[in-house]
PDB file of N, CA and C in Angstrom:
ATOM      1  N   UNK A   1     -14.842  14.626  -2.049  1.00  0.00           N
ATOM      2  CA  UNK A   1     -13.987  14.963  -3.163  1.00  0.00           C
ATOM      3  C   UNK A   1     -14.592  16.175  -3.861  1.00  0.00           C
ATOM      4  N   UNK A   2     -13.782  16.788  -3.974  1.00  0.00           N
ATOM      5  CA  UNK A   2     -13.912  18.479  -4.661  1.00  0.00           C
ATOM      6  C   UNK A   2     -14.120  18.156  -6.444  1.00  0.00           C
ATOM      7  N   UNK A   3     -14.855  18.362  -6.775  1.00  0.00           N
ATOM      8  CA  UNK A   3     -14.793  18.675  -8.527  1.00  0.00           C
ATOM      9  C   UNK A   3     -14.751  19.627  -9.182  1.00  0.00           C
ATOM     10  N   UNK A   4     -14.278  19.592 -10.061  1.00  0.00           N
ATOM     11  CA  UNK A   4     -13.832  20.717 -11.024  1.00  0.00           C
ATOM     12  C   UNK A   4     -14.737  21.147 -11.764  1.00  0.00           C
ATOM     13  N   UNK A   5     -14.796  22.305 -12.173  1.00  0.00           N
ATOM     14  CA  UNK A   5     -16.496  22.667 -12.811  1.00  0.00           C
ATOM     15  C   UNK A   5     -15.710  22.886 -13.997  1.00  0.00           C
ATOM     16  N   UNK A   6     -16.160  21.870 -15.094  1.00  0.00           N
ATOM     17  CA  UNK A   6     -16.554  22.140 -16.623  1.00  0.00           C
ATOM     18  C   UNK A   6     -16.645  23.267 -16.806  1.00  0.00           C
ATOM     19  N   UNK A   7     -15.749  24.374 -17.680  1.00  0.00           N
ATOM     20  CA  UNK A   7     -16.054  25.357 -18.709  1.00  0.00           C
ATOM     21  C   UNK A   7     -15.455  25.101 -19.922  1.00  0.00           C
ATOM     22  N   UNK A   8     -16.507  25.097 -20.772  1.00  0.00           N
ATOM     23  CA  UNK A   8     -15.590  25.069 -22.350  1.00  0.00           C
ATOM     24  C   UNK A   8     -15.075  25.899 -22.808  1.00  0.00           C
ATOM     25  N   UNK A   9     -15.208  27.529 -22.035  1.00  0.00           N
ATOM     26  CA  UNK A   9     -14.576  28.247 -22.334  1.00  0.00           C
ATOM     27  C   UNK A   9     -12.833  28.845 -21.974  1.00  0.00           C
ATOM     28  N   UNK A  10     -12.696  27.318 -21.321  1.00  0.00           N
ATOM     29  CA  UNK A  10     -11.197  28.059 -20.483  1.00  0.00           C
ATOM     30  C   UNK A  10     -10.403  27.471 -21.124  1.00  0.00           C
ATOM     31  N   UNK A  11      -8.455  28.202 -21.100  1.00  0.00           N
ATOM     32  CA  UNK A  11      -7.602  27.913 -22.106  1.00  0.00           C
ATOM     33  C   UNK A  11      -7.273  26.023 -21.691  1.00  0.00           C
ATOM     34  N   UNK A  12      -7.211  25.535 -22.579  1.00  0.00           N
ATOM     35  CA  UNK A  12      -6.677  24.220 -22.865  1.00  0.00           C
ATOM     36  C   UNK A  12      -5.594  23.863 -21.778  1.00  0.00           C
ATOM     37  N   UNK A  13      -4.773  25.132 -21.843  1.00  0.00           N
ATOM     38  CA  UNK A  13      -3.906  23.952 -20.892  1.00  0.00           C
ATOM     39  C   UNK A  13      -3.770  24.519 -19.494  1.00  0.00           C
ATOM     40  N   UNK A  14      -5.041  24.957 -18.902  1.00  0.00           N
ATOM     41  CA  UNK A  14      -5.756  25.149 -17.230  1.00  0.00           C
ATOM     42  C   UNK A  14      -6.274  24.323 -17.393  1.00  0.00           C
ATOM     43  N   UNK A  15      -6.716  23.744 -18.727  1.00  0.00           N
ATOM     44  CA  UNK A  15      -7.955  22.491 -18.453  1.00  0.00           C
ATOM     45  C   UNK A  15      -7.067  21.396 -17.998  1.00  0.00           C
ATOM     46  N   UNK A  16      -6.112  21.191 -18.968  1.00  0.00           N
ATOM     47  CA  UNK A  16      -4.752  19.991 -18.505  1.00  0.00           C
ATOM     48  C   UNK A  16      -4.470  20.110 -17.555  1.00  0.00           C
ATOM     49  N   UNK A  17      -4.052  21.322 -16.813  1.00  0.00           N
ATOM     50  CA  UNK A  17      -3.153  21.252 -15.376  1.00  0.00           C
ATOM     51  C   UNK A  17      -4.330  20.995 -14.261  1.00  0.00           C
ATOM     52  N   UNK A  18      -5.363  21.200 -14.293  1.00  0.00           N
ATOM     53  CA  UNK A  18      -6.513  21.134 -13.497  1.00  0.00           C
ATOM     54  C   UNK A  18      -6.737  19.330 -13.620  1.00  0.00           C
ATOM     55  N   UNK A  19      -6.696  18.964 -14.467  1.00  0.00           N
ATOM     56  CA  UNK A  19      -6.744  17.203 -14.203  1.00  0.00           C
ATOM     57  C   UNK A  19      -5.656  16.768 -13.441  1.00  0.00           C
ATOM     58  N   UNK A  20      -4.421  17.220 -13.593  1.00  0.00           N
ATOM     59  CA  UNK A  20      -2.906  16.830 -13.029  1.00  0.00           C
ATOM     60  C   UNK A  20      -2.622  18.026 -11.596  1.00  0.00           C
ATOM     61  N   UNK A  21      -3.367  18.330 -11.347  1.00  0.00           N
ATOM     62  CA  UNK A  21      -3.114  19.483  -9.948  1.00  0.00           C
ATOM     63  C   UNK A  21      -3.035  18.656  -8.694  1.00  0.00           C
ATOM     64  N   UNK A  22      -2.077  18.855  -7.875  1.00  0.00           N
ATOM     65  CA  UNK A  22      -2.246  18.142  -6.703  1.00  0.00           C
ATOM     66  C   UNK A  22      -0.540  18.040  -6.982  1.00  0.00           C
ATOM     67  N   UNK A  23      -0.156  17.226  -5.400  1.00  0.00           N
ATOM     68  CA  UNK A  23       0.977  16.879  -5.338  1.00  0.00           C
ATOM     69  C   UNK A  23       1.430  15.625  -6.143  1.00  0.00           C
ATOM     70  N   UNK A  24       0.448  14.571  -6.199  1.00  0.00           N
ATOM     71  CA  UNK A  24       1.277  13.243  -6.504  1.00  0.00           C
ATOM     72  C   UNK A  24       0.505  12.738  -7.818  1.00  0.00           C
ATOM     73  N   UNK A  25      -0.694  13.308  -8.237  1.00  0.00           N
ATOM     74  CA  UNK A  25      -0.901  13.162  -9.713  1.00  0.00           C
ATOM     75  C   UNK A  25       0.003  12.453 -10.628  1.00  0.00           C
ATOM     76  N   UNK A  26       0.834  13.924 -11.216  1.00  0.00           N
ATOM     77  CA  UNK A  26       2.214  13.589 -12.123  1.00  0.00           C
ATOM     78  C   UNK A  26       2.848  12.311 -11.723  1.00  0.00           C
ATOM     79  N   UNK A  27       3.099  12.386 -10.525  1.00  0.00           N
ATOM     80  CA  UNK A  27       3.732  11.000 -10.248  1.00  0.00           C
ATOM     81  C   UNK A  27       3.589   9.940 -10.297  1.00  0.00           C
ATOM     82  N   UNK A  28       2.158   9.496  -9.870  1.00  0.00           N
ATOM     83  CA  UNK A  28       1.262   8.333  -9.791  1.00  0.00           C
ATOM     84  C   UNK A  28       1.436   8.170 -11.920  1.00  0.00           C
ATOM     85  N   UNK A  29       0.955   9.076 -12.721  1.00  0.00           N
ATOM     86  CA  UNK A  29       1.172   9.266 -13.996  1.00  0.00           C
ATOM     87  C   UNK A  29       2.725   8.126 -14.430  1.00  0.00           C
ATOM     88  N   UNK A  30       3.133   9.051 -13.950  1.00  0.00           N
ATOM     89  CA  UNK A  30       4.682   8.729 -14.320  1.00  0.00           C
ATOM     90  C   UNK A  30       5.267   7.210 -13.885  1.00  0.00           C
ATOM     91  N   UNK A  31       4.517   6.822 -12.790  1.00  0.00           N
ATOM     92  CA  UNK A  31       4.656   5.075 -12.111  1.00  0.00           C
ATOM     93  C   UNK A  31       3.917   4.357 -13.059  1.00  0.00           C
ATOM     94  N   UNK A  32       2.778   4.571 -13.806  1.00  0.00           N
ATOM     95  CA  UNK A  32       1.556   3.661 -14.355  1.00  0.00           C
ATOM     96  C   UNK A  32       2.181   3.934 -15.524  1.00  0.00           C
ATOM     97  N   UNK A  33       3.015   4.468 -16.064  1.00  0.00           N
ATOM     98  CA  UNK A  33       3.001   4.516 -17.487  1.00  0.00           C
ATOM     99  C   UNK A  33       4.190   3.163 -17.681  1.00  0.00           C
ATOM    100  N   UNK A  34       4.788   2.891 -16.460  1.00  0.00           N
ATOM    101  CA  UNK A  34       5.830   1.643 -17.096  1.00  0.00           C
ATOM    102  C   UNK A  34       4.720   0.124 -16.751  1.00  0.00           C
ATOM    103  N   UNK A  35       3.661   0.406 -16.569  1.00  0.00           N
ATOM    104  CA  UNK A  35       2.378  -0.794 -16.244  1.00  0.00           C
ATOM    105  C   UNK A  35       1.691  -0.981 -15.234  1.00  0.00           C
ATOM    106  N   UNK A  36       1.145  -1.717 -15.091  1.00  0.00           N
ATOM    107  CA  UNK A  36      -0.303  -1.722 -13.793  1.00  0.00           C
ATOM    108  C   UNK A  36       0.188  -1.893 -12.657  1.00  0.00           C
ATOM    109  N   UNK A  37      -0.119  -1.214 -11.255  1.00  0.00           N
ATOM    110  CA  UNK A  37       0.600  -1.471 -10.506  1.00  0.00           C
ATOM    111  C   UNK A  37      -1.089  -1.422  -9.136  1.00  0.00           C
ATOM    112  N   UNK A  38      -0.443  -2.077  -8.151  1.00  0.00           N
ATOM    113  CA  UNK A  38      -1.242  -1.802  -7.642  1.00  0.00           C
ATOM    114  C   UNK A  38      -1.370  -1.017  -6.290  1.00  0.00           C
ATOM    115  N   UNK A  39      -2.311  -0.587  -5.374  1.00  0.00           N
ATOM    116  CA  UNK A  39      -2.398   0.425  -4.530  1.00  0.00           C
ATOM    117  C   UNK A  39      -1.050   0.640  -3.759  1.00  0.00           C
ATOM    118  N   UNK A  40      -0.788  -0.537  -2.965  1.00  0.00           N
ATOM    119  CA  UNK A  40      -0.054  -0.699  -2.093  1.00  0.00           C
ATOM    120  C   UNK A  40       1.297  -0.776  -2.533  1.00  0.00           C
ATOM    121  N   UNK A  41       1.800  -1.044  -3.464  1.00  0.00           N
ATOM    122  CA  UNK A  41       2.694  -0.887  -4.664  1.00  0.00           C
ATOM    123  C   UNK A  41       3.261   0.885  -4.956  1.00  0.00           C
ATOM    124  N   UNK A  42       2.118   1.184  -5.064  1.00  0.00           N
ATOM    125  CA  UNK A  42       2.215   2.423  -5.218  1.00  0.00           C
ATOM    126  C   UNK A  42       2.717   3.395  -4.510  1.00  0.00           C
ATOM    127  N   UNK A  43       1.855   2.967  -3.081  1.00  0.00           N
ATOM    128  CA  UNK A  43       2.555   3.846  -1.999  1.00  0.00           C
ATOM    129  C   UNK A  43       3.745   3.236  -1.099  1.00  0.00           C
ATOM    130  N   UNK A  44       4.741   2.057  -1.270  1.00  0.00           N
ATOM    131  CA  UNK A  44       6.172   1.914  -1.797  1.00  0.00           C
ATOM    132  C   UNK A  44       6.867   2.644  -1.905  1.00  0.00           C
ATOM    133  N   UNK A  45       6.526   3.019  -3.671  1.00  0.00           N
ATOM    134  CA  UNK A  45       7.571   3.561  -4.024  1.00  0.00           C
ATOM    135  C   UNK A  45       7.082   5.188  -4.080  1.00  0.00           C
ATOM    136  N   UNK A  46       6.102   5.780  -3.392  1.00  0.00           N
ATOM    137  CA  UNK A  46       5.899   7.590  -2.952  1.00  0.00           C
ATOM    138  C   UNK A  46       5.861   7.406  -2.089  1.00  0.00           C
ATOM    139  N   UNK A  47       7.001   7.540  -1.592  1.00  0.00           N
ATOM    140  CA  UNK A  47       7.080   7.467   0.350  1.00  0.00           C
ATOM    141  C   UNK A  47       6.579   8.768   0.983  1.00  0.00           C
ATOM    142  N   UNK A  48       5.892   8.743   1.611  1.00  0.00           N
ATOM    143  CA  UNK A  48       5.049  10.071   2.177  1.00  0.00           C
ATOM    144  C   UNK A  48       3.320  10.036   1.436  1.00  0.00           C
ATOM    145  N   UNK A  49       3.203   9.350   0.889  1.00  0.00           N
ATOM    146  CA  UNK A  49       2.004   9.431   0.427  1.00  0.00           C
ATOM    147  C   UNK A  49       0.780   8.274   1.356  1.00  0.00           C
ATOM    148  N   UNK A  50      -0.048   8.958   1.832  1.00  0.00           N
ATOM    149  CA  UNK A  50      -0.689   8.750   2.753  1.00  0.00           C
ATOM    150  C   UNK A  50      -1.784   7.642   1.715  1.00  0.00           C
ATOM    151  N   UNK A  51      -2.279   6.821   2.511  1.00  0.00           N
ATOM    152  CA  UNK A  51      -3.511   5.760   1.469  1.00  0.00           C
ATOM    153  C   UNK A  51      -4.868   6.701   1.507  1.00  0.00           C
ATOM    154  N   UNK A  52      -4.963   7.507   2.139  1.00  0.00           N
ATOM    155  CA  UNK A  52      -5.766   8.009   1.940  1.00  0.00           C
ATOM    156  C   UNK A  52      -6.007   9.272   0.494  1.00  0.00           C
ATOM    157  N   UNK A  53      -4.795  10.239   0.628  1.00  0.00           N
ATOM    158  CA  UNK A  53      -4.346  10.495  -0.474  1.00  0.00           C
ATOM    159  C   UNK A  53      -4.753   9.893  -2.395  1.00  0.00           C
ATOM    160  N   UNK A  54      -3.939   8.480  -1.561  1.00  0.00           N
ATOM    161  CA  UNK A  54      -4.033   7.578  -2.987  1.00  0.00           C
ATOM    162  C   UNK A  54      -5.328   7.556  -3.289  1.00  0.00           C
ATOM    163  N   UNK A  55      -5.753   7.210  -2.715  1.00  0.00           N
ATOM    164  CA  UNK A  55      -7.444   6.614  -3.222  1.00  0.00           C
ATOM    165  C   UNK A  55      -7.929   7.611  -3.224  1.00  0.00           C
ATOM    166  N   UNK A  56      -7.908   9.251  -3.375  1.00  0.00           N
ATOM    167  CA  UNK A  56      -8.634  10.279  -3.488  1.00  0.00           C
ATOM    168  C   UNK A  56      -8.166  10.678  -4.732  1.00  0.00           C
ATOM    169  N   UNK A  57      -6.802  10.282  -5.168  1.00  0.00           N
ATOM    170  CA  UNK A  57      -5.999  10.552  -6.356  1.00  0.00           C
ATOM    171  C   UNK A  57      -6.358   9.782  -7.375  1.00  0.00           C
ATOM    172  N   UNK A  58      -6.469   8.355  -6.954  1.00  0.00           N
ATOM    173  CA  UNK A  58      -6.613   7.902  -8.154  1.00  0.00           C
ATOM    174  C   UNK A  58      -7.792   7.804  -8.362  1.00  0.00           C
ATOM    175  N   UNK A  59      -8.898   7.632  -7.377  1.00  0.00           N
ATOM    176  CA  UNK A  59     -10.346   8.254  -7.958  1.00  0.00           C
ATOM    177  C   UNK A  59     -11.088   9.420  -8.964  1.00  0.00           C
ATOM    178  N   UNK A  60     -10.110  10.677  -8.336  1.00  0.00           N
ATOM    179  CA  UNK A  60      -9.977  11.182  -9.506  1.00  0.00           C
ATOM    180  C   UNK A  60     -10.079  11.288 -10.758  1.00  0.00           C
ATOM    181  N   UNK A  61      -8.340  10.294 -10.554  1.00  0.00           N
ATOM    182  CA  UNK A  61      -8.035  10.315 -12.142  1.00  0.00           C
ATOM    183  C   UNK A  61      -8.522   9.375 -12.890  1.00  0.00           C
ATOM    184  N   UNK A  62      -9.405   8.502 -11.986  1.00  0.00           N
ATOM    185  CA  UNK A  62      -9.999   7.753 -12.982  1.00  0.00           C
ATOM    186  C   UNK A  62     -11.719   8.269 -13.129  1.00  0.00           C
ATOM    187  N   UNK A  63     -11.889   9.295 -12.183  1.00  0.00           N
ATOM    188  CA  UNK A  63     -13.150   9.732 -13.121  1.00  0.00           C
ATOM    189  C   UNK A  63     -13.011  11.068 -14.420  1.00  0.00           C
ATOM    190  N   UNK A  64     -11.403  11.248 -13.806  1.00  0.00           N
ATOM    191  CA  UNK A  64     -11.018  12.000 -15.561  1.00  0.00           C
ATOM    192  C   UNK A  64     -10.813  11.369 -16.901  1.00  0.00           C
ATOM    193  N   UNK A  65     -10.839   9.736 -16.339  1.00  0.00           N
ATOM    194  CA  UNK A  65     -10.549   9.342 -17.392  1.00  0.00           C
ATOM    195  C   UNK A  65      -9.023   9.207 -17.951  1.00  0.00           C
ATOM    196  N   UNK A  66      -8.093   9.070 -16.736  1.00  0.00           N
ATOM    197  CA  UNK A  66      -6.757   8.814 -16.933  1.00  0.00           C
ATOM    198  C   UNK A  66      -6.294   7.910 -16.641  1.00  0.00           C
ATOM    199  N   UNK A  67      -6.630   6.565 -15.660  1.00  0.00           N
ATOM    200  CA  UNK A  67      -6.655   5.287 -15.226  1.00  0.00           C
ATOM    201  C   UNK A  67      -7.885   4.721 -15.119  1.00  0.00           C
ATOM    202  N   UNK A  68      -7.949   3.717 -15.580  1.00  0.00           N
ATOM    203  CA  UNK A  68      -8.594   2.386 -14.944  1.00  0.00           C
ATOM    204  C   UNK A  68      -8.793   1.473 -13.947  1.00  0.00           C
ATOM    205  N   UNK A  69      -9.343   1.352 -12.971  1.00  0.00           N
ATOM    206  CA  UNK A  69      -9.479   0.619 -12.113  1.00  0.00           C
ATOM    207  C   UNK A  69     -10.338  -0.810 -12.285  1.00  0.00           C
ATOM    208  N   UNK A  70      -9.224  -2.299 -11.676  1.00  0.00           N
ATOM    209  CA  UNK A  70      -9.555  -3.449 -12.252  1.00  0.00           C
ATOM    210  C   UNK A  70     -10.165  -4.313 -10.776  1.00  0.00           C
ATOM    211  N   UNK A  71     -10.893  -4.597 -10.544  1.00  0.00           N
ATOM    212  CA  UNK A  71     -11.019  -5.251  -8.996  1.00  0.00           C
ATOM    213  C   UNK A  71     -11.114  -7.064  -9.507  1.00  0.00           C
ATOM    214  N   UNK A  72     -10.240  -7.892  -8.931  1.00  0.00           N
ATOM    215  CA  UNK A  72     -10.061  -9.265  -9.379  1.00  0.00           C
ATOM    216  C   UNK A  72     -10.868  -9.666  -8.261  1.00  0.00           C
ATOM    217  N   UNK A  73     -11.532 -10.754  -8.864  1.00  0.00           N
ATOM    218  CA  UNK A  73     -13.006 -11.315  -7.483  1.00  0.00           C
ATOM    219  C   UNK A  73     -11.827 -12.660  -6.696  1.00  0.00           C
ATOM    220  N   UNK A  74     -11.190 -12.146  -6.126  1.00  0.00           N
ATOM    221  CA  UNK A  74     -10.574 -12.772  -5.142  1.00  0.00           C
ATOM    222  C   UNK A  74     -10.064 -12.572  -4.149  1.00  0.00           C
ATOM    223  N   UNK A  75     -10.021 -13.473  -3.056  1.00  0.00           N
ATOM    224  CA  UNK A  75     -10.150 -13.466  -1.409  1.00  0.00           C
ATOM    225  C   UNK A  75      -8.537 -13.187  -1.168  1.00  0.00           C
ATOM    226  N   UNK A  76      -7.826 -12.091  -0.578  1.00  0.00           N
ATOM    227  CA  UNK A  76      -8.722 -10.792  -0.304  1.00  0.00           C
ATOM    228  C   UNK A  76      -8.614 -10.201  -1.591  1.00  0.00           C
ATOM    229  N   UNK A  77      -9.709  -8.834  -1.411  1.00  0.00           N
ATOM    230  CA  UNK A  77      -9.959  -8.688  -3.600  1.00  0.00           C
ATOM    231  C   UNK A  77      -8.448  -7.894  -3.672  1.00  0.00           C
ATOM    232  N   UNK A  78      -8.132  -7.850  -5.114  1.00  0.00           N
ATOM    233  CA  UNK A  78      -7.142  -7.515  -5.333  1.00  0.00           C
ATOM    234  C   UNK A  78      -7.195  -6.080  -6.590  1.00  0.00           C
ATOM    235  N   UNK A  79      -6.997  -5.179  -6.432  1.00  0.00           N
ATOM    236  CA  UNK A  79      -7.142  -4.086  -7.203  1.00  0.00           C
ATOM    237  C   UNK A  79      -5.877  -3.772  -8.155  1.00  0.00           C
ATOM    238  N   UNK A  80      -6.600  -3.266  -9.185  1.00  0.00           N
ATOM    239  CA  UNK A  80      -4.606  -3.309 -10.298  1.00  0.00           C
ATOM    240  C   UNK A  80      -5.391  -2.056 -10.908  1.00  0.00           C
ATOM    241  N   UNK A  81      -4.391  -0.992 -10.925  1.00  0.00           N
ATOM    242  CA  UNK A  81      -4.699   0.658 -11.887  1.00  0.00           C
ATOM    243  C   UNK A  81      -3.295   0.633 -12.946  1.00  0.00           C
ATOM    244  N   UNK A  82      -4.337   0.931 -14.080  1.00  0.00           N
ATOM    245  CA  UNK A  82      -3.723   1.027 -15.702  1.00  0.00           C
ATOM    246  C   UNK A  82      -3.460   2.418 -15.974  1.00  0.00           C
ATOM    247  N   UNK A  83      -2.562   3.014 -16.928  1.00  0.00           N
ATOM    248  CA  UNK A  83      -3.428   4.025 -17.843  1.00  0.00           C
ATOM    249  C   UNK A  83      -3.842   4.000 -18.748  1.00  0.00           C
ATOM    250  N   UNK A  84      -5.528   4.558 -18.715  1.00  0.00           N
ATOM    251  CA  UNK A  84      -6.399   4.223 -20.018  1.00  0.00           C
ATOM    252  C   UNK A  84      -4.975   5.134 -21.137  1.00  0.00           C
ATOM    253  N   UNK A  85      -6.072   4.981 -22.346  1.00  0.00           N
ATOM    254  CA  UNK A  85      -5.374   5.713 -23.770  1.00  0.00           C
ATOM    255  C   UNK A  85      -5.429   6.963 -23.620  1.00  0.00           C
ATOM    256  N   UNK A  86      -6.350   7.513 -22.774  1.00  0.00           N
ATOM    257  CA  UNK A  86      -6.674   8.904 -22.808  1.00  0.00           C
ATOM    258  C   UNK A  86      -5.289   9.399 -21.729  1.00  0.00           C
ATOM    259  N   UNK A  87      -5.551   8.706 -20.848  1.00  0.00           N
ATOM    260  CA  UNK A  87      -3.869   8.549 -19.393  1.00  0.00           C
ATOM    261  C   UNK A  87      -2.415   8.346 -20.567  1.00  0.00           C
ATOM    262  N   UNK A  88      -2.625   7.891 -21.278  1.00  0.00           N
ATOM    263  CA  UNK A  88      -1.477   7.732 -22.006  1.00  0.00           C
ATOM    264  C   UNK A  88      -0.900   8.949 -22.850  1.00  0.00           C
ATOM    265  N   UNK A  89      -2.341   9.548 -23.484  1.00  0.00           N
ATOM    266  CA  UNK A  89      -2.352  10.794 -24.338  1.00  0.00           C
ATOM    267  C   UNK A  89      -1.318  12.119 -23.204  1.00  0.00           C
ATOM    268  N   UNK A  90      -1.866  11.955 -22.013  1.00  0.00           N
ATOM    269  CA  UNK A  90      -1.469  13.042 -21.263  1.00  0.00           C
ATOM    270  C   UNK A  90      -0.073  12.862 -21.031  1.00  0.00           C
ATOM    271  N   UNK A  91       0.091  11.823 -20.642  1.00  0.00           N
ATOM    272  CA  UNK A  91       1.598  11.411 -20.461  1.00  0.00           C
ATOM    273  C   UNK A  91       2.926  11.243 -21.277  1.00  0.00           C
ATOM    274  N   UNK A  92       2.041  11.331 -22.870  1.00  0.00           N
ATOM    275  CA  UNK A  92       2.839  12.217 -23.794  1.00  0.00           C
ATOM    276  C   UNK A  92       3.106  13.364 -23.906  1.00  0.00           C
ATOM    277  N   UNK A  93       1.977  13.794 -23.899  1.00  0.00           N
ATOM    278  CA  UNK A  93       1.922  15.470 -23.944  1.00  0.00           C
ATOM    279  C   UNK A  93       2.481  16.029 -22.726  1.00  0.00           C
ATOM    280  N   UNK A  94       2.667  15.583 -21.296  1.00  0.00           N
ATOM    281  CA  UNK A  94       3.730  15.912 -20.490  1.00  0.00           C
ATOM    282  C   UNK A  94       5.128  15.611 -20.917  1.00  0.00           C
ATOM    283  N   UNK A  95       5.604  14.437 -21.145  1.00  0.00           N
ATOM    284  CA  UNK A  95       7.103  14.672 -22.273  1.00  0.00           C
ATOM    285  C   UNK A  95       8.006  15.678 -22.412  1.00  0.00           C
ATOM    286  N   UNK A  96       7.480  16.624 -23.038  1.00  0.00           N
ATOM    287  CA  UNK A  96       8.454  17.696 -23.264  1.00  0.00           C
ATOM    288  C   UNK A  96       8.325  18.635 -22.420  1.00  0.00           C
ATOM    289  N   UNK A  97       6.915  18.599 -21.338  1.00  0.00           N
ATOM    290  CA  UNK A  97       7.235  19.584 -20.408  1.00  0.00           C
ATOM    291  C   UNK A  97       8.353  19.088 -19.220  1.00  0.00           C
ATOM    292  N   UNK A  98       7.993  17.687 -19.204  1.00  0.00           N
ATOM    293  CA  UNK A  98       9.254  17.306 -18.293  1.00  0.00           C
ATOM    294  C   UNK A  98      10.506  17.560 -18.831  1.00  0.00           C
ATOM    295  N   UNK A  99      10.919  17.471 -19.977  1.00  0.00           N
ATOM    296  CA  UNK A  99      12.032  17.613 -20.003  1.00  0.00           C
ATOM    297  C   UNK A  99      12.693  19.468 -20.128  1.00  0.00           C
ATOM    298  N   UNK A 100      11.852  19.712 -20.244  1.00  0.00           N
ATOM    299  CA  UNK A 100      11.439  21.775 -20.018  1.00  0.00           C
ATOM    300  C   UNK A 100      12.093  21.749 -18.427  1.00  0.00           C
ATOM    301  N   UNK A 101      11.471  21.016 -17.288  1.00  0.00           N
ATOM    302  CA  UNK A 101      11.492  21.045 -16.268  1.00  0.00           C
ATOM    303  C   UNK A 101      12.757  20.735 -15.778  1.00  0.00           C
ATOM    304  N   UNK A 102      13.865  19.609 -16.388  1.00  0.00           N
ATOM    305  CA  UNK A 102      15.141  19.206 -16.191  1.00  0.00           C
ATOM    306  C   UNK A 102      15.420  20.193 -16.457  1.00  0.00           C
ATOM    307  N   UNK A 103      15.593  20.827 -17.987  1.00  0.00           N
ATOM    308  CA  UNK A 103      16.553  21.482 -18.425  1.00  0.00           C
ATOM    309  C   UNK A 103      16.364  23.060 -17.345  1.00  0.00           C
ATOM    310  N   UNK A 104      15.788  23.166 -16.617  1.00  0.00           N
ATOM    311  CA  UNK A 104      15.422  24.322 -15.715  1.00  0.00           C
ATOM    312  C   UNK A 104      15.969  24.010 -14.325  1.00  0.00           C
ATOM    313  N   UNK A 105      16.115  22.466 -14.529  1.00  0.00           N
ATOM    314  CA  UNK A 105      16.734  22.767 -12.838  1.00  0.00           C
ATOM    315  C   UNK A 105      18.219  22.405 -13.157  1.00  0.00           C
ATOM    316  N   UNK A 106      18.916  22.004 -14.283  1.00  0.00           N
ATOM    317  CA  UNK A 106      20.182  22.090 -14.808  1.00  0.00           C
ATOM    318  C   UNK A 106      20.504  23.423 -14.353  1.00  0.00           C
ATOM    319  N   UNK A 107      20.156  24.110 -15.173  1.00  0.00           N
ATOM    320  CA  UNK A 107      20.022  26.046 -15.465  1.00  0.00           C
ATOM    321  C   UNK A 107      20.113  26.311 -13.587  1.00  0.00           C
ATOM    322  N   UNK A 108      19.532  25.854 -12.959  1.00  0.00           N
ATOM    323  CA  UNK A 108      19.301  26.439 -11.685  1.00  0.00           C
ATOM    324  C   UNK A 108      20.563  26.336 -10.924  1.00  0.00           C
ATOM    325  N   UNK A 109      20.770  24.854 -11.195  1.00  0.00           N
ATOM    326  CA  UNK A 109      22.214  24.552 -10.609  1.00  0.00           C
ATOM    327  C   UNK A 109      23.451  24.727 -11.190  1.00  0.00           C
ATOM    328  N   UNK A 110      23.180  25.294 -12.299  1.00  0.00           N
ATOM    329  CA  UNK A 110      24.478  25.667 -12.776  1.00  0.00           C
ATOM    330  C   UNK A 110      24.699  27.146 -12.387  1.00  0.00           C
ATOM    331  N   UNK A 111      23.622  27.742 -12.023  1.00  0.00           N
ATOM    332  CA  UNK A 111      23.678  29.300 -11.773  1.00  0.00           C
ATOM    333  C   UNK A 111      23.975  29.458 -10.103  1.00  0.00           C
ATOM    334  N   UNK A 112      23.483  28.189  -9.374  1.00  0.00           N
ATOM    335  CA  UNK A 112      23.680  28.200  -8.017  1.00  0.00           C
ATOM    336  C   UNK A 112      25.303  28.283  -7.712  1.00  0.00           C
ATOM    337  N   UNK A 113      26.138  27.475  -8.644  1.00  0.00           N
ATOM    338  CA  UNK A 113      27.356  26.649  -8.507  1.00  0.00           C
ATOM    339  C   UNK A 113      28.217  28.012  -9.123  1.00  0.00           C
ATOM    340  N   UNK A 114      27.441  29.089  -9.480  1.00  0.00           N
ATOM    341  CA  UNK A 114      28.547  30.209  -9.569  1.00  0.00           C
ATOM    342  C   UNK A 114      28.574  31.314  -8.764  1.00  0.00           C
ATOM    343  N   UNK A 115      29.830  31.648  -8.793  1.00  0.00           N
ATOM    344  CA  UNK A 115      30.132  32.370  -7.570  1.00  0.00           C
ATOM    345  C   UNK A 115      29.393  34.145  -7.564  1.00  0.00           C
ATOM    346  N   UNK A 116      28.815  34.345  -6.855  1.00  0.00           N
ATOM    347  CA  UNK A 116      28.237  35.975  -6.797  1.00  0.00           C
ATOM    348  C   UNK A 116      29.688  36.838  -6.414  1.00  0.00           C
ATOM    349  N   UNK A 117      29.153  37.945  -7.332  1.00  0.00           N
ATOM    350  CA  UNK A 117      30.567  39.047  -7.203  1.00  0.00           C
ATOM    351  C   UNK A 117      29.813  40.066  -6.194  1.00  0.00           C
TER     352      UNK A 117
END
């Protein structure tokens, strides 16, 4: 796993997109915020997402400090990922970029759906 090198000097929100970079980040984000779900659960409902993937993703994000990882001591063990408060913070503060992001692919398709002269 690749890490990100700490600068305190870089703008705030390279620092944000650099925790959420990757393909399925946001997403995995966006599944945990309606509650704990677990691995296999996960890759369900992101079809194309490889287990290997997952567990590089959510390792990650939980050494950023955006999920929690719970291991239940039972046969076979059973793993459940949260989002911490700090996972929660981000997933607000994405909010309005998602909805930035609708209102852009509205715009896209409404410009597609007209006719070129």
């Amino acid at each position: 796993m690749t890490r990100r090198r700490q600068d305190p000097n870089v703008c705030g929100v390279t620092a944000a997109i650099a925790v959420i970079d990757g393909k399925w980040k946001t997403s995995l984000l966006w599944l945990l915020e309606s509650g704990p779900h677990r691995p296999a659960e996960l890759r369900r409902r992101l079809p194309g997402l490889s287990e290997k993937v997952l567990t590089q993703s959510l390792r990650e994000m939980e050494t950023d400090g955006l999920v929690h990882r719970e291991v239940h001591d039972v046969l076979p063990l059973k793993t459940v990922y949260s989002l911490t408060g700090f996972g929660r913070d981000l997933a607000e503060a994405l909010a309005p970029l998602s909805d930035w992001g609708h209102r852009r692919l509205e715009r896209l398709a409404g410009t597609a759906a007209e006719p070129v002269p």
